[in-house]
C-alpha atoms as a PDB file:
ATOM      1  CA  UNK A   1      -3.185  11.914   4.240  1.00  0.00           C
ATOM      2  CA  UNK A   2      -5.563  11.468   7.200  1.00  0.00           C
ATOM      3  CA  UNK A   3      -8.498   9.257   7.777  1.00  0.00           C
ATOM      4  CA  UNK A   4     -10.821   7.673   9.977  1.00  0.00           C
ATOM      5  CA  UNK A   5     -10.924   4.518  11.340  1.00  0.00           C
ATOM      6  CA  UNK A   6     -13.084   2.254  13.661  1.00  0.00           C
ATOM      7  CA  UNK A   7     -11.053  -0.511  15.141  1.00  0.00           C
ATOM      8  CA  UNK A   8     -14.123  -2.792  15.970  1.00  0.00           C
ATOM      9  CA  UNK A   9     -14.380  -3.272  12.373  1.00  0.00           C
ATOM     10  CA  UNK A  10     -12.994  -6.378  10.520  1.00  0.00           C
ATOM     11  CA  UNK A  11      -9.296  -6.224   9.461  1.00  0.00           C
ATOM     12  CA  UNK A  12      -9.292  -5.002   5.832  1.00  0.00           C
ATOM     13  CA  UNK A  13     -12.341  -2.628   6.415  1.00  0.00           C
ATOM     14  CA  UNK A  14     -11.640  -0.772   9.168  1.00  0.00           C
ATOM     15  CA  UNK A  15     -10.396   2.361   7.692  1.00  0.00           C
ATOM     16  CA  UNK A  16     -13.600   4.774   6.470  1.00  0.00           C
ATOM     17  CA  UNK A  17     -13.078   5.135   2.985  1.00  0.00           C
ATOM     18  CA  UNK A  18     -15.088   7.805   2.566  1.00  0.00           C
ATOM     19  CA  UNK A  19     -13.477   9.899   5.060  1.00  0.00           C
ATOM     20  CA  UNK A  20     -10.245   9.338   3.757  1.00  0.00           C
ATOM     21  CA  UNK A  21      -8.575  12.727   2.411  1.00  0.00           C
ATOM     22  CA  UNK A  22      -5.300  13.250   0.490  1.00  0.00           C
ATOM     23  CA  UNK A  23      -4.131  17.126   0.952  1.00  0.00           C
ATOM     24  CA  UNK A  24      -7.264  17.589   2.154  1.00  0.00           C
ATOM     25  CA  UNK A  25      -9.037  16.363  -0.967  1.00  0.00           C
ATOM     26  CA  UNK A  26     -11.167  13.224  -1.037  1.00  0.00           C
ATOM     27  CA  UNK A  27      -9.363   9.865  -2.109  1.00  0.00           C
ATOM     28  CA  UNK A  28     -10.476   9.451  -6.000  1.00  0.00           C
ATOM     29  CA  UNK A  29     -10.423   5.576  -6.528  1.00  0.00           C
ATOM     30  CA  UNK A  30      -9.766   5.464  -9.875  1.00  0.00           C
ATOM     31  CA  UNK A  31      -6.332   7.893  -9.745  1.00  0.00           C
ATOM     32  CA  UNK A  32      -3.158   7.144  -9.238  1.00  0.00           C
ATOM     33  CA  UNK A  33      -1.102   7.684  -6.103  1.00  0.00           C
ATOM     34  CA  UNK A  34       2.357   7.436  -5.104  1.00  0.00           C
ATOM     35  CA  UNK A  35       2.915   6.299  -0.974  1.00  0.00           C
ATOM     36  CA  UNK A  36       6.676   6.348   0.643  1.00  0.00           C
ATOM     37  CA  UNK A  37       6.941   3.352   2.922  1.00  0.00           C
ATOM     38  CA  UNK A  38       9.971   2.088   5.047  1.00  0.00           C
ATOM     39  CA  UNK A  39      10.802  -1.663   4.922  1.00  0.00           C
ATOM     40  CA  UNK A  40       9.058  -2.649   7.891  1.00  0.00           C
ATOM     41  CA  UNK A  41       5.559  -0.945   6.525  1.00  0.00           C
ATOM     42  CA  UNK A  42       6.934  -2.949   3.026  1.00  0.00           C
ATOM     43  CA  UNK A  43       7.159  -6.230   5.849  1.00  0.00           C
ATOM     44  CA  UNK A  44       3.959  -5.334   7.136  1.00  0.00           C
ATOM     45  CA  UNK A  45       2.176  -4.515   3.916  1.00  0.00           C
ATOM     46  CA  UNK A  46       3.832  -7.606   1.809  1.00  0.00           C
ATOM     47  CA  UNK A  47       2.789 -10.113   4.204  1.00  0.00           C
ATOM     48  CA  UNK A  48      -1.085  -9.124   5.017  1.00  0.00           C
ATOM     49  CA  UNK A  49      -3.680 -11.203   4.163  1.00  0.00           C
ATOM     50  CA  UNK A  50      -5.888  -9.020   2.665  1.00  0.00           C
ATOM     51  CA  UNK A  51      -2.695  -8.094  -0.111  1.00  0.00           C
ATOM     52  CA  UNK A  52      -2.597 -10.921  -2.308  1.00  0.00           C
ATOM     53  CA  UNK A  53       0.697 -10.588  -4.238  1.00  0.00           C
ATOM     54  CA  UNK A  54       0.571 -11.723  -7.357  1.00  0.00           C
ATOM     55  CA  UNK A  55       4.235 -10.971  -8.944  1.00  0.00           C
ATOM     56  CA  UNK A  56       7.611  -9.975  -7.452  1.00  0.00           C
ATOM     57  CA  UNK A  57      10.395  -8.765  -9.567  1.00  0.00           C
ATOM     58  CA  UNK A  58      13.580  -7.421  -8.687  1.00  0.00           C
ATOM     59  CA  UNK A  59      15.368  -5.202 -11.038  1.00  0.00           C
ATOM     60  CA  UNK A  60      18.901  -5.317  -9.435  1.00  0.00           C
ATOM     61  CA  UNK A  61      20.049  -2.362  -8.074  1.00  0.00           C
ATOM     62  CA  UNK A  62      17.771  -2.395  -4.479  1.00  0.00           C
ATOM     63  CA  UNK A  63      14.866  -2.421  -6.928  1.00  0.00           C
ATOM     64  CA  UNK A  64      11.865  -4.379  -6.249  1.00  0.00           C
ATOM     65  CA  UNK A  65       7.688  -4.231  -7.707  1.00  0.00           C
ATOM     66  CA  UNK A  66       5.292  -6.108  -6.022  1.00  0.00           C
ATOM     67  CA  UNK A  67       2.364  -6.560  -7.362  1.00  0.00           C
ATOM     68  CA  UNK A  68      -1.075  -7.512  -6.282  1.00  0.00           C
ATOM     69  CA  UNK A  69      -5.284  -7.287  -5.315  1.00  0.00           C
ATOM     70  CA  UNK A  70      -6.152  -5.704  -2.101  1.00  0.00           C
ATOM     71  CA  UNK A  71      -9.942  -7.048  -2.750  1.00  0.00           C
ATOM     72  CA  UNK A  72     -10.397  -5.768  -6.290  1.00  0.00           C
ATOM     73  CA  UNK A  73      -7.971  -2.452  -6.208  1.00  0.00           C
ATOM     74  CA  UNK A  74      -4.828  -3.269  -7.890  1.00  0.00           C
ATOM     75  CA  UNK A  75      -1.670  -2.501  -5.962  1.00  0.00           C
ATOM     76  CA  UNK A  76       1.527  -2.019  -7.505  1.00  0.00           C
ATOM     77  CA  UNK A  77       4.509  -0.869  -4.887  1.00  0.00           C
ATOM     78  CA  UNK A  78       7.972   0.229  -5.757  1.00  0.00           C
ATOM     79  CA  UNK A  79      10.262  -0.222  -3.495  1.00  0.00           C
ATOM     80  CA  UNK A  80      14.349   0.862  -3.443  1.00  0.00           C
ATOM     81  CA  UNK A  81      16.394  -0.633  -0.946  1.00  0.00           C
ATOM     82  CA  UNK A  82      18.974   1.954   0.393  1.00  0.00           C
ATOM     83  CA  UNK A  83      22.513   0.732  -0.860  1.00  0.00           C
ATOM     84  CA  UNK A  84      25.139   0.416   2.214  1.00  0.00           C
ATOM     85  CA  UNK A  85      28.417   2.182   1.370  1.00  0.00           C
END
């Protein structure tokens, strides 16, 4: 993935949507995508302002779906919790 950004934008709209690009195709809003994210980006992501969570489930296991608006996108994130042996 790789984008553009300008920092002197508000938070929420600083990244240029229009110059985002997934394998260097352009970001189709309406598709699907899958993201990896460690548990601090999880942290990070879960407790943002602009991510308003609206469910929280956890399926046992180190299983967890959080779900929520980032303004009018829905957000649904998967997460698995590495199991310590």
């Amino acid at each position: 993935m790789n984008f553009k950004y300008n920092p002197q934008n508000p938070v929420g709209e600083r990244v240029l949507l229009s110059s985002v690009k997934i394998d260097r195709a352009p970001l189709k809003p309406n598709k699907k995508y899958s993201v990896t994210v460690n548990e601090g980006l999880l942290g990070i992501l879960t407790s943002s302002a602009e991510l308003k969570l609206k469910t929280y489930r956890y399926f046992g296991a180190g299983i967890y779906r959080f779900e929520g608006l980032h303004k009018k996108t829905k957000i649904i994130i998967l997460f698995t919790r590495r199991q310590s042996n």
